[in-house]
C-alpha atoms as a PDB file:
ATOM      1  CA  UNK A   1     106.561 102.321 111.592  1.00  0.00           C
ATOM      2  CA  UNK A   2     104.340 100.508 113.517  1.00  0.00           C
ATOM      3  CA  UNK A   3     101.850  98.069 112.266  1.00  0.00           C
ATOM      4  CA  UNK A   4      98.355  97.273 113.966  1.00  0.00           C
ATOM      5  CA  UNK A   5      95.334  95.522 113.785  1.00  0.00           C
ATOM      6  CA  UNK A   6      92.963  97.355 115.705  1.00  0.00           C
ATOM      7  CA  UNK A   7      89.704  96.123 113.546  1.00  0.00           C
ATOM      8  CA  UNK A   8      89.180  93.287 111.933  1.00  0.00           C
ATOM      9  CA  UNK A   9      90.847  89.621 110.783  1.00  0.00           C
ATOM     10  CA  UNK A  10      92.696  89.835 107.543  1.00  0.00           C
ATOM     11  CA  UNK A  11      94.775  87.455 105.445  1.00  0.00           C
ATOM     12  CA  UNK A  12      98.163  87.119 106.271  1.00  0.00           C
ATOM     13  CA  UNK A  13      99.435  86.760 103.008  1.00  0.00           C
ATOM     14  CA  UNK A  14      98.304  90.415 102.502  1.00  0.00           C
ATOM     15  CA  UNK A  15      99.746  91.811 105.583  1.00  0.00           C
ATOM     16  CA  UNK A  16     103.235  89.661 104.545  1.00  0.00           C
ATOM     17  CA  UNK A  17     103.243  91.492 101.247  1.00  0.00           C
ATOM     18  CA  UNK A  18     102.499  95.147 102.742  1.00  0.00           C
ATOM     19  CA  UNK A  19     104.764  94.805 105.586  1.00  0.00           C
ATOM     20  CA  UNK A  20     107.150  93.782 102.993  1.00  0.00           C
ATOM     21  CA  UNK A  21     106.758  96.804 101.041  1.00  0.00           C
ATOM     22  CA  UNK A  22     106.752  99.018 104.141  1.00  0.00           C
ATOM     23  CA  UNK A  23     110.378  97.322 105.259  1.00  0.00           C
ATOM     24  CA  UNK A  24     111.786  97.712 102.346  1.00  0.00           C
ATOM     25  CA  UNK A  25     111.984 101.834 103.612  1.00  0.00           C
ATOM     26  CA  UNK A  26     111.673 101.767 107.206  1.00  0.00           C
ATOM     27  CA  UNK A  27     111.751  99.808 110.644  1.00  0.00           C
ATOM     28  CA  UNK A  28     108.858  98.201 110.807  1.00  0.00           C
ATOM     29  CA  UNK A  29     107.064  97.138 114.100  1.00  0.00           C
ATOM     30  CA  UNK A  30     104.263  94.500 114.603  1.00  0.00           C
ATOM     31  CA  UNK A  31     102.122  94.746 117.213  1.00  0.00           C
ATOM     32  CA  UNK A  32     102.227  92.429 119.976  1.00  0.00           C
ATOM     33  CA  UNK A  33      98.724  90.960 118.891  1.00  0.00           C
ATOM     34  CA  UNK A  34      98.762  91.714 115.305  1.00  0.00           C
ATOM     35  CA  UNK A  35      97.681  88.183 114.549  1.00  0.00           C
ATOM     36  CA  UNK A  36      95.332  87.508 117.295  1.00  0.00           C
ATOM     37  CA  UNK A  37      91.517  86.960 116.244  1.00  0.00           C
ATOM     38  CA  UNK A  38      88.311  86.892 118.151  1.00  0.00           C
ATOM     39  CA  UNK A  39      85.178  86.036 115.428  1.00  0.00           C
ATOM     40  CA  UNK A  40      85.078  89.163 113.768  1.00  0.00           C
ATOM     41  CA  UNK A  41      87.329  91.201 115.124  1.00  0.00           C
ATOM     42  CA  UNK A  42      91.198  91.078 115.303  1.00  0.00           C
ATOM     43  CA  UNK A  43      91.612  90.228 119.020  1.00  0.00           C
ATOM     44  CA  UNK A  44      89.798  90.770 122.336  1.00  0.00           C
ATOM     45  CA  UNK A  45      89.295  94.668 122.894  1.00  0.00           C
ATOM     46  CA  UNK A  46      91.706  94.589 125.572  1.00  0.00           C
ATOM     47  CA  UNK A  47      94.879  93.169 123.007  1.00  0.00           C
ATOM     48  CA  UNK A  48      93.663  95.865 120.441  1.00  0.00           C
ATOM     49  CA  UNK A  49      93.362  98.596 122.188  1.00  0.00           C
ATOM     50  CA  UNK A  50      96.909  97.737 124.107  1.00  0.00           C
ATOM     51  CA  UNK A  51      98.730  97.605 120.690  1.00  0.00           C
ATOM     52  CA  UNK A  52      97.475 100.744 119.690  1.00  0.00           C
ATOM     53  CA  UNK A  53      97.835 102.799 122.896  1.00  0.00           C
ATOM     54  CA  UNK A  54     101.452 101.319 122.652  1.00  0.00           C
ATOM     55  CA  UNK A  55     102.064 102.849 119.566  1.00  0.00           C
ATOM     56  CA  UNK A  56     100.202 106.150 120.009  1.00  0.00           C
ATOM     57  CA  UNK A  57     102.216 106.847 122.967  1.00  0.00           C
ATOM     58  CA  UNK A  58     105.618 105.927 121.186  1.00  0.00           C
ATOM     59  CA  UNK A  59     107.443 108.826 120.805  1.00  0.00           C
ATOM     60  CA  UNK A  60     109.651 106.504 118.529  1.00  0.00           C
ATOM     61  CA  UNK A  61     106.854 105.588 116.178  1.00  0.00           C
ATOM     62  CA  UNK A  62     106.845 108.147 113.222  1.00  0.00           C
ATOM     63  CA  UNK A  63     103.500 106.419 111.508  1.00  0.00           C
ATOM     64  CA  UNK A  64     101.059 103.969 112.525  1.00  0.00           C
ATOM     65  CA  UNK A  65      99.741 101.397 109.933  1.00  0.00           C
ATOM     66  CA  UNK A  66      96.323  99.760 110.398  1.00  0.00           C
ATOM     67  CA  UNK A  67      96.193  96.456 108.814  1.00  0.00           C
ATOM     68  CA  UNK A  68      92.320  96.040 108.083  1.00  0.00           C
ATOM     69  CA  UNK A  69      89.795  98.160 108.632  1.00  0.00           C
ATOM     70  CA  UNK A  70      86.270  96.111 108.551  1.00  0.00           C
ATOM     71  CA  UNK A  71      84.688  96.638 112.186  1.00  0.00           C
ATOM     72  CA  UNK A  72      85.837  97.040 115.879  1.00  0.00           C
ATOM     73  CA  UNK A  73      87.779 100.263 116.215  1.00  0.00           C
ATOM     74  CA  UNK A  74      84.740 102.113 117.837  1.00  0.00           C
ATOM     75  CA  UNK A  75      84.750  99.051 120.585  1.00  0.00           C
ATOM     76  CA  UNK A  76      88.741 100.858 121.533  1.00  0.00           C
ATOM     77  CA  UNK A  77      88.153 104.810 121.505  1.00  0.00           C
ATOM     78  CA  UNK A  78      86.817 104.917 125.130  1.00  0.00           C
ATOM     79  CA  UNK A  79      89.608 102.775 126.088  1.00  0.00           C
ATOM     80  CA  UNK A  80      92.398 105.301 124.599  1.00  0.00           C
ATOM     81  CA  UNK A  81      94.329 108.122 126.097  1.00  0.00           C
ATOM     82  CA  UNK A  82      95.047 110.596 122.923  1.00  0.00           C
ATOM     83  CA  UNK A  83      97.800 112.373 125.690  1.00  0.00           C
ATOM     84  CA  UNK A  84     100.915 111.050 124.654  1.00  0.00           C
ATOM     85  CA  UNK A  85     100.051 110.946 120.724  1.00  0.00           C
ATOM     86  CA  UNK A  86      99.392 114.650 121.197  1.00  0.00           C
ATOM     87  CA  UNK A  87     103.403 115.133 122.625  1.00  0.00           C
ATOM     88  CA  UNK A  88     104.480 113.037 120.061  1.00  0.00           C
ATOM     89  CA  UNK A  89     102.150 113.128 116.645  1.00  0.00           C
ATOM     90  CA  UNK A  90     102.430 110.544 114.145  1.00  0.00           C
ATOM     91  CA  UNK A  91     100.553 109.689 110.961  1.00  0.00           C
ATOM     92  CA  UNK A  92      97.417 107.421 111.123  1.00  0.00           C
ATOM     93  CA  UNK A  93      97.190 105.511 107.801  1.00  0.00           C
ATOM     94  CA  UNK A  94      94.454 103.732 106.740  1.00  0.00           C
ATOM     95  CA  UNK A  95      90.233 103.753 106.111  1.00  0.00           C
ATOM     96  CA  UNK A  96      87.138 102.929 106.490  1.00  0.00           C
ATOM     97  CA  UNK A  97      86.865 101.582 109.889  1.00  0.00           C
ATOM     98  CA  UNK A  98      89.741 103.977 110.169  1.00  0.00           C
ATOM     99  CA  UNK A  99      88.010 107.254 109.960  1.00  0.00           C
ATOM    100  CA  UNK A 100      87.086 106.719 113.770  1.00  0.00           C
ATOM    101  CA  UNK A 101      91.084 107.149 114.413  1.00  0.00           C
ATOM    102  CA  UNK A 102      91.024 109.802 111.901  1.00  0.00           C
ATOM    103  CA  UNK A 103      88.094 111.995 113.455  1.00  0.00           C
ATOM    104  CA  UNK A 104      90.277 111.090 116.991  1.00  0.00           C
ATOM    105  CA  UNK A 105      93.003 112.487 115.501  1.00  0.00           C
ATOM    106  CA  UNK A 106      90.826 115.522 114.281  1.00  0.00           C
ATOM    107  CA  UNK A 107      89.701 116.175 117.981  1.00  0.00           C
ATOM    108  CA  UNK A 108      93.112 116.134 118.962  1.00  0.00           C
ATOM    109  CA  UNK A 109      94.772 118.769 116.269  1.00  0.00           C
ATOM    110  CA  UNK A 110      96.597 116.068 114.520  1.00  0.00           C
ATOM    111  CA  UNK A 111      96.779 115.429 110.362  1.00  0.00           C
ATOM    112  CA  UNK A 112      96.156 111.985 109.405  1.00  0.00           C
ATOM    113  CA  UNK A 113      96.490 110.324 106.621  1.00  0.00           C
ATOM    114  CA  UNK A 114      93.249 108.760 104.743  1.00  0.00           C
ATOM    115  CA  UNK A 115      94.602 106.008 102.556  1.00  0.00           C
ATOM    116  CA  UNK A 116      94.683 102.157 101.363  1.00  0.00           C
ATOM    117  CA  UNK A 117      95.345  99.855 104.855  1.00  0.00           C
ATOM    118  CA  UNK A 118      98.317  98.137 104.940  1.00  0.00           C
ATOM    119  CA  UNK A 119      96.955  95.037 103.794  1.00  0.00           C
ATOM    120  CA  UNK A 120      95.645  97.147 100.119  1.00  0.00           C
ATOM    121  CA  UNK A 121      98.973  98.787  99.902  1.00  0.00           C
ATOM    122  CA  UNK A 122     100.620  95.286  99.336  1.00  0.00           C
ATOM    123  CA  UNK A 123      98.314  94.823  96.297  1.00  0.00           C
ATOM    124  CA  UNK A 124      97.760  98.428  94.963  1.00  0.00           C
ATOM    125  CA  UNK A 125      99.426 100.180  92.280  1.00  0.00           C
ATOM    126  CA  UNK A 126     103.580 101.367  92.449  1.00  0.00           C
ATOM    127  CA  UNK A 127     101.914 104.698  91.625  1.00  0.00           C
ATOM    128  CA  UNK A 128      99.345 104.813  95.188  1.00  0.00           C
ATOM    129  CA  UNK A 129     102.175 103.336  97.156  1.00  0.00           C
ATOM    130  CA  UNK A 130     104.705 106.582  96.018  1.00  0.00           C
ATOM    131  CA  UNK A 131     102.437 109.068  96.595  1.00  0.00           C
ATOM    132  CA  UNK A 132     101.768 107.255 100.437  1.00  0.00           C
ATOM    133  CA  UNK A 133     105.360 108.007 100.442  1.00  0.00           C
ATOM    134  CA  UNK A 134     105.363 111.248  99.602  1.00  0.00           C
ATOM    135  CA  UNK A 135     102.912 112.670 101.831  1.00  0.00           C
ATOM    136  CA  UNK A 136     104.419 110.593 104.708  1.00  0.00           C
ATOM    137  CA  UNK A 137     107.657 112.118 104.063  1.00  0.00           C
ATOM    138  CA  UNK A 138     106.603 115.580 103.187  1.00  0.00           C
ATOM    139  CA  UNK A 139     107.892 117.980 105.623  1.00  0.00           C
ATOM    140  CA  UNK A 140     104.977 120.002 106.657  1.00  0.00           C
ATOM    141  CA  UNK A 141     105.415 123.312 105.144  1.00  0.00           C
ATOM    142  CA  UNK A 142     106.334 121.322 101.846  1.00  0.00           C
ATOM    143  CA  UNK A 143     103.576 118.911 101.848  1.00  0.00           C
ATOM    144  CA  UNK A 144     101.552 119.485  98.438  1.00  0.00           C
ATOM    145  CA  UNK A 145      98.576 117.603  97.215  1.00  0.00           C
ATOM    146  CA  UNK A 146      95.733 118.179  94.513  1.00  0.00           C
ATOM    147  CA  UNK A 147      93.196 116.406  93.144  1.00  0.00           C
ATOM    148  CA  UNK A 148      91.469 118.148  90.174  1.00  0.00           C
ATOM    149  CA  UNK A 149      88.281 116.967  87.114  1.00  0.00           C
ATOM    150  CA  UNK A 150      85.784 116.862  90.220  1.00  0.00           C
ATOM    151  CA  UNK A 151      82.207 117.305  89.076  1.00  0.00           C
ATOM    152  CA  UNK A 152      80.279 119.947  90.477  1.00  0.00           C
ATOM    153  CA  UNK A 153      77.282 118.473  91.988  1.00  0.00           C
ATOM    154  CA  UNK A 154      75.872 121.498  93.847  1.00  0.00           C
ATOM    155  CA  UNK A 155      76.890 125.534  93.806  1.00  0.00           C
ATOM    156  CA  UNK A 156      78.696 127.676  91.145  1.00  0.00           C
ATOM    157  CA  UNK A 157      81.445 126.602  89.389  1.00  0.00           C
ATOM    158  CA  UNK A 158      83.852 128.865  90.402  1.00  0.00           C
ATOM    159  CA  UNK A 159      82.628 129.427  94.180  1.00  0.00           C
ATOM    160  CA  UNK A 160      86.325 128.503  95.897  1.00  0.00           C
ATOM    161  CA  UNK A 161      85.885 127.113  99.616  1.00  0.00           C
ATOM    162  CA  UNK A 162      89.080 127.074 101.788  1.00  0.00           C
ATOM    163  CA  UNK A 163      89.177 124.890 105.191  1.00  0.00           C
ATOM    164  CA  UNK A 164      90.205 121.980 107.013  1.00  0.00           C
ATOM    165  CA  UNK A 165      90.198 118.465 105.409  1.00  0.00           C
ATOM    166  CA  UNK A 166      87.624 115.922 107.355  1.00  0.00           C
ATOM    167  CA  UNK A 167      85.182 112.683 107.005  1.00  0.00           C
ATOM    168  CA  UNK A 168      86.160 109.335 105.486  1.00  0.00           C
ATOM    169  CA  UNK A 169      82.992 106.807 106.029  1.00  0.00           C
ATOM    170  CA  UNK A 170      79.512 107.750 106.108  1.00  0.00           C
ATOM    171  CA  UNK A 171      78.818 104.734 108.649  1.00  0.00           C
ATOM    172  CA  UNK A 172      81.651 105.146 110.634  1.00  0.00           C
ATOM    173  CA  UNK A 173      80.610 109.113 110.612  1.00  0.00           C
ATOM    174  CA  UNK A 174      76.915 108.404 111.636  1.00  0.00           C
ATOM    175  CA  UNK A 175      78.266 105.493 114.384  1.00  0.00           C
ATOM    176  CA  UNK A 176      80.669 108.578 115.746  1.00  0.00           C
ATOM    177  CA  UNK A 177      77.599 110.862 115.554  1.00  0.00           C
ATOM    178  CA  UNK A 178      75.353 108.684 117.697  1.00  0.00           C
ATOM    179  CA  UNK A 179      78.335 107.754 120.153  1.00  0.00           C
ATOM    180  CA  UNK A 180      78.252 112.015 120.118  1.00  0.00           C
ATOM    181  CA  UNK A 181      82.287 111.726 119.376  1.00  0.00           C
ATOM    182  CA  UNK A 182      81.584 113.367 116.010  1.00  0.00           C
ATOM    183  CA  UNK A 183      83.050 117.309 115.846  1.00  0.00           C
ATOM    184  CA  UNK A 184      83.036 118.625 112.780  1.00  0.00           C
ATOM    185  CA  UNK A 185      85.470 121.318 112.168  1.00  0.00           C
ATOM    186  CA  UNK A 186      84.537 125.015 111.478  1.00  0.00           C
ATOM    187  CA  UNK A 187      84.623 125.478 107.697  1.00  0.00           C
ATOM    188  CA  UNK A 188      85.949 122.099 106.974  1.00  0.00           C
ATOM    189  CA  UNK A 189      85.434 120.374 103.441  1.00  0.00           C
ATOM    190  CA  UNK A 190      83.822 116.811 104.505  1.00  0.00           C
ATOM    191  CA  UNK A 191      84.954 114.110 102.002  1.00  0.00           C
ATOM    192  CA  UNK A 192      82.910 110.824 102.268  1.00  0.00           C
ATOM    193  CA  UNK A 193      82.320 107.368 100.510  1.00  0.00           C
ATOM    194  CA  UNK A 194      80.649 104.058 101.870  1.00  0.00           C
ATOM    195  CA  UNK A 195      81.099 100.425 100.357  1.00  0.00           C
ATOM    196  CA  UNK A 196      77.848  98.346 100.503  1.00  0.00           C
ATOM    197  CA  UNK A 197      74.988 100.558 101.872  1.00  0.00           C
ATOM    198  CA  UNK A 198      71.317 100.187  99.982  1.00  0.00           C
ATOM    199  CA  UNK A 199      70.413 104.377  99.057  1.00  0.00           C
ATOM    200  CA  UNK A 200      68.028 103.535 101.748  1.00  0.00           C
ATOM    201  CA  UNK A 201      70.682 102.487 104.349  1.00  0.00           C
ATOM    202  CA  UNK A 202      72.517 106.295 102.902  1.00  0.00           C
ATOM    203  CA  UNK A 203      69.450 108.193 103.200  1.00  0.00           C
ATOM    204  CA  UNK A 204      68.893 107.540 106.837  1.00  0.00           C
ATOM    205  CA  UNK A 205      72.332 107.921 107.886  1.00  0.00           C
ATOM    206  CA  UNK A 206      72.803 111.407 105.739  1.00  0.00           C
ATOM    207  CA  UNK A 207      69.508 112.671 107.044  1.00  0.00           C
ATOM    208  CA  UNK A 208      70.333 111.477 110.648  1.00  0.00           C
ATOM    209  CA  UNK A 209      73.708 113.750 110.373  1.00  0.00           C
ATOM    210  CA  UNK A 210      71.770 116.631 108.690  1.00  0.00           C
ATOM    211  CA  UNK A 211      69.173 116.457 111.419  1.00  0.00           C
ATOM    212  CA  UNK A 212      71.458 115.943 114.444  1.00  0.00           C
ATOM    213  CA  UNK A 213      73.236 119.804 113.255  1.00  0.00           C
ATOM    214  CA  UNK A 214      76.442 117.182 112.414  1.00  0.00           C
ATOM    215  CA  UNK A 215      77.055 118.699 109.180  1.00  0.00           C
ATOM    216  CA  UNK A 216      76.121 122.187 110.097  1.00  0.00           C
ATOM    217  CA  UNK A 217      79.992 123.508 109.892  1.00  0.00           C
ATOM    218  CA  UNK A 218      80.666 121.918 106.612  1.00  0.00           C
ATOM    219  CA  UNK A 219      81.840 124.496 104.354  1.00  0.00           C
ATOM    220  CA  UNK A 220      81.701 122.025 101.389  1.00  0.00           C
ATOM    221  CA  UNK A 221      81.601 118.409 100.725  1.00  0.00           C
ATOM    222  CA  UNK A 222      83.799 116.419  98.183  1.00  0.00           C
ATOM    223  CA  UNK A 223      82.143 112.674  97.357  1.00  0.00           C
ATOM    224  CA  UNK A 224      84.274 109.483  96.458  1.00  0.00           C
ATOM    225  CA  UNK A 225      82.983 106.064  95.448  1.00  0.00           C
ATOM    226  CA  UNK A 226      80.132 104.548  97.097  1.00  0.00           C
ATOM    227  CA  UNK A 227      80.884 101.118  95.813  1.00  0.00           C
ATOM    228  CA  UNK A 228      78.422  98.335  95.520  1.00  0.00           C
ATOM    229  CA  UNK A 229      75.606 100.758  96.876  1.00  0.00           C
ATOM    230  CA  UNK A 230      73.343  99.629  94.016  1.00  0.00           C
ATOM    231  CA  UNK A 231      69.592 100.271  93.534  1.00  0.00           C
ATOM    232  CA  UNK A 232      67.021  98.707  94.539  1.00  0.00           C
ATOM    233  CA  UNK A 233      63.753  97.697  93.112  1.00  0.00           C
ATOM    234  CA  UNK A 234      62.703 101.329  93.763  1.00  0.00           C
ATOM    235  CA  UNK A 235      65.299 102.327  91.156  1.00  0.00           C
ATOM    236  CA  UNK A 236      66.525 104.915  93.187  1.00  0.00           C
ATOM    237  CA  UNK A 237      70.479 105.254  93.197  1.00  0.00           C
ATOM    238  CA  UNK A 238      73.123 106.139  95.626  1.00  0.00           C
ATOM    239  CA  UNK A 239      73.280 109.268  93.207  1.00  0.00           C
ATOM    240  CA  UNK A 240      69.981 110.266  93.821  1.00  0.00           C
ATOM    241  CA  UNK A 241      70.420 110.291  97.400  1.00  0.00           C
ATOM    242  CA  UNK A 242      73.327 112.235  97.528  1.00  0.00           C
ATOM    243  CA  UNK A 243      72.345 114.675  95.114  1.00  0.00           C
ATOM    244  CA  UNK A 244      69.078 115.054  97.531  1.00  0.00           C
ATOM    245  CA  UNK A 245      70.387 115.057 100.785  1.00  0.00           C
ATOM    246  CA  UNK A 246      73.764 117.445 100.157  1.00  0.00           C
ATOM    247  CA  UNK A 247      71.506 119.394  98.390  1.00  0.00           C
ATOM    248  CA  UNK A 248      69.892 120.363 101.353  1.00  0.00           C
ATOM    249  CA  UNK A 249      72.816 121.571 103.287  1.00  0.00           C
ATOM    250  CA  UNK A 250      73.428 124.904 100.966  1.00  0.00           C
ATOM    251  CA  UNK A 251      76.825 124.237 100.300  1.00  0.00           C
ATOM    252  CA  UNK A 252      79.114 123.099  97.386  1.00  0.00           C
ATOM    253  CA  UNK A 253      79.256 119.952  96.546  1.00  0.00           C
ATOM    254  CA  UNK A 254      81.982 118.166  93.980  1.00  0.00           C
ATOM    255  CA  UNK A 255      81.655 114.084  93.518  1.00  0.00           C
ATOM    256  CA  UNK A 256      84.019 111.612  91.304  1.00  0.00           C
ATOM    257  CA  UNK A 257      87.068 112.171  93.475  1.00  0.00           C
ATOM    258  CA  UNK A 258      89.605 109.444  93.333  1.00  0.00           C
ATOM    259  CA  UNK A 259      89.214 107.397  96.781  1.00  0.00           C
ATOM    260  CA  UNK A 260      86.880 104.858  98.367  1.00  0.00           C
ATOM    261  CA  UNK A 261      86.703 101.370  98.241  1.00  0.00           C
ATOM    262  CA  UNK A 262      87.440 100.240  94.973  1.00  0.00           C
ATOM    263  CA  UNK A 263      90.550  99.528  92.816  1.00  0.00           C
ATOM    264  CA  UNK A 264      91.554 103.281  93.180  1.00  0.00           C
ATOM    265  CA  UNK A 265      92.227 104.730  96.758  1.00  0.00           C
ATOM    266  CA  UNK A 266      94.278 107.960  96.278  1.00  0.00           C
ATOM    267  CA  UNK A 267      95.308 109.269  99.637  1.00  0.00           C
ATOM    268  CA  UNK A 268      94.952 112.494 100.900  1.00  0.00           C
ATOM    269  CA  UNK A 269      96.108 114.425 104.046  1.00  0.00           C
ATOM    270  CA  UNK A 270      92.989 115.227 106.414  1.00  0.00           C
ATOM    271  CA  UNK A 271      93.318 117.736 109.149  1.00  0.00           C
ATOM    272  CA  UNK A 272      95.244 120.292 106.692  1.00  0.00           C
ATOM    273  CA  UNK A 273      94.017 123.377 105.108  1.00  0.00           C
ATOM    274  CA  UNK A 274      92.802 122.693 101.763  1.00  0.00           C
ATOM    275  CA  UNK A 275      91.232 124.912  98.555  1.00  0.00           C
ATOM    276  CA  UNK A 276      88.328 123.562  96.629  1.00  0.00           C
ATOM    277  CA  UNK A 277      87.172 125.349  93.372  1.00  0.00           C
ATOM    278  CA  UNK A 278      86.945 125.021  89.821  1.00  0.00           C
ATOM    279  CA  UNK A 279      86.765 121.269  89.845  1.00  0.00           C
ATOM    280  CA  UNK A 280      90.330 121.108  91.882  1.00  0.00           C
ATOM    281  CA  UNK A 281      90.974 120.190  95.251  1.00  0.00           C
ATOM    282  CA  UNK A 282      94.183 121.554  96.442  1.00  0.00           C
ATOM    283  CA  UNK A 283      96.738 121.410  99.958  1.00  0.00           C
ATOM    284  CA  UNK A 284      99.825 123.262  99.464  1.00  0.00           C
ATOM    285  CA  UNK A 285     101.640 124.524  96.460  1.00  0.00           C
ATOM    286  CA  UNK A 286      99.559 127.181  95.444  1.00  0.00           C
ATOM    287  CA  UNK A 287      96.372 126.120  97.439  1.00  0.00           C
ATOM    288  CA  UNK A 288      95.754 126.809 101.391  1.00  0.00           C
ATOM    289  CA  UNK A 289      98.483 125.578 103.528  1.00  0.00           C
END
């Protein structure tokens, strides 16, 4: 497993405690400037984007572990060559900042893995860790996971929506949009959560993706926490917004899934062929493999 810090700083201590958690299963590999820091980011551009291309073209490394997420991995995509991760695919774990590596990894016909960074899996729950572990280890045709008590938010309760899992952030999304490095899948069911935005700072970057035809493909969307995206004097809420501007894409819509940025950060598998309907969201086992 290798272990990278392609965005920002973080606190040792935390990556000590994942890393220990990580070794205590596999070979675990730090990369070269795992520790390095530049202001807000985790080492020049140059160091960062060296570790990861180093790991991406491993054909040794079976997953690759982002420390942090935070800001900086957008400053490394036009510095990457996706060639030798395509011979040789591996897992991407981690969010947030993340999702730019996850939409790569989209573009390139790759599943990753949208979950806690390393640095969160050293504090999160035995429970989160395991089923990291599971999917990780899942062989493919095997590889079940479900989610189910969504609330409807848009569409009939029993409309059933099968496609490709996508999204992560909405500002890492709406960054990828305007870089025009955003390519939504056919049919795929976009799952997306923020930390920190004002409903405002939502509503302008949901309407920019609506009006740039980014969401156009979406067969359905599935909404996690937007943490600490209170009101303001307005009153108007995150809720609000997202109830407004999904609304106006014609699709289903299910919120109060289990991931984001707060104390619970299920993972799921994106890139795989999923089945949404009836409040259940569903890879394998029964749903669309």
């Amino acid at each position: 497993m290798a272990v990278l810090a392609p965005a920002s700083p973080f606190p040792p201590a935390d990556l000590e405690a994942g890393v220990a958690w990580l070794g205590e299963r596999y070979r675990v590999e730090l990369g070269e400037h795992v520790h390095a820091r530049n202001g807000y980011l985790a080492g020049s551009d140059e160091q960062r984007a060296h570790d990861l291309q180093r790991a991406l073209d491993d054909a040794g490394v079976r997953a690759i572990f982002c420390a942090r997420g935070g800001y900086g991995i957008l400053r490394l995509l036009e510095r990457l060559s996706w060639d030798g991760f395509i011979r040789s695919p591996k897992w991407i774990c981690g969010f947030s900042d993340v999702t730019a590596l996850h939409v790569a990894a989209a573009d390139a016909g790759v599943a990753s893995l949208h979950a806690h960074n390393l640095t969160g899996l050293g504090r999160t729950s035995a429970k989160e860790r395991r089923a990291v572990l599971d999917l990780l280890e899942a062989d493919a045709p095997a590889l079940a996971f479900h989610w189910s008590g969504l609330s409807r938010v848009h569409g009939t309760e029993q409309a059933t929506v099968r496609g490709p899992l996508f999204g992560g952030n909405v500002a890492l999304l709406h960054a990828l949009a305007a870089a025009g490095r955003l390519h939504v899948p056919p049919g795929a069911i976009v799952l997306l959560e923020d930390v920190g935005e004002r409903p405002y700072r939502l509503d302008r970057m949901l309407v920019g993706l609506r009006l740039g035809g980014h969401l156009a493909p979406a067969a359905a969307i599935v909404l996690g926490e937007f943490r600490d995206c209170g009101p303001g004097a307005d009153g108007v809420t995150a809720a609000d917004v997202l109830a407004a501007e999904t609304g106006a894409l014609g699709i289903p819509v299910w919120q109060d899934a289990p991931f984001g940025h707060g104390s619970i950060n299920h993972p799921f598998p994106l890139g795989l062929q999923a089945e949404l309907g009836a409040g259940t969201l569903r890879v394998g086992a029964g749903g669309a493999r």
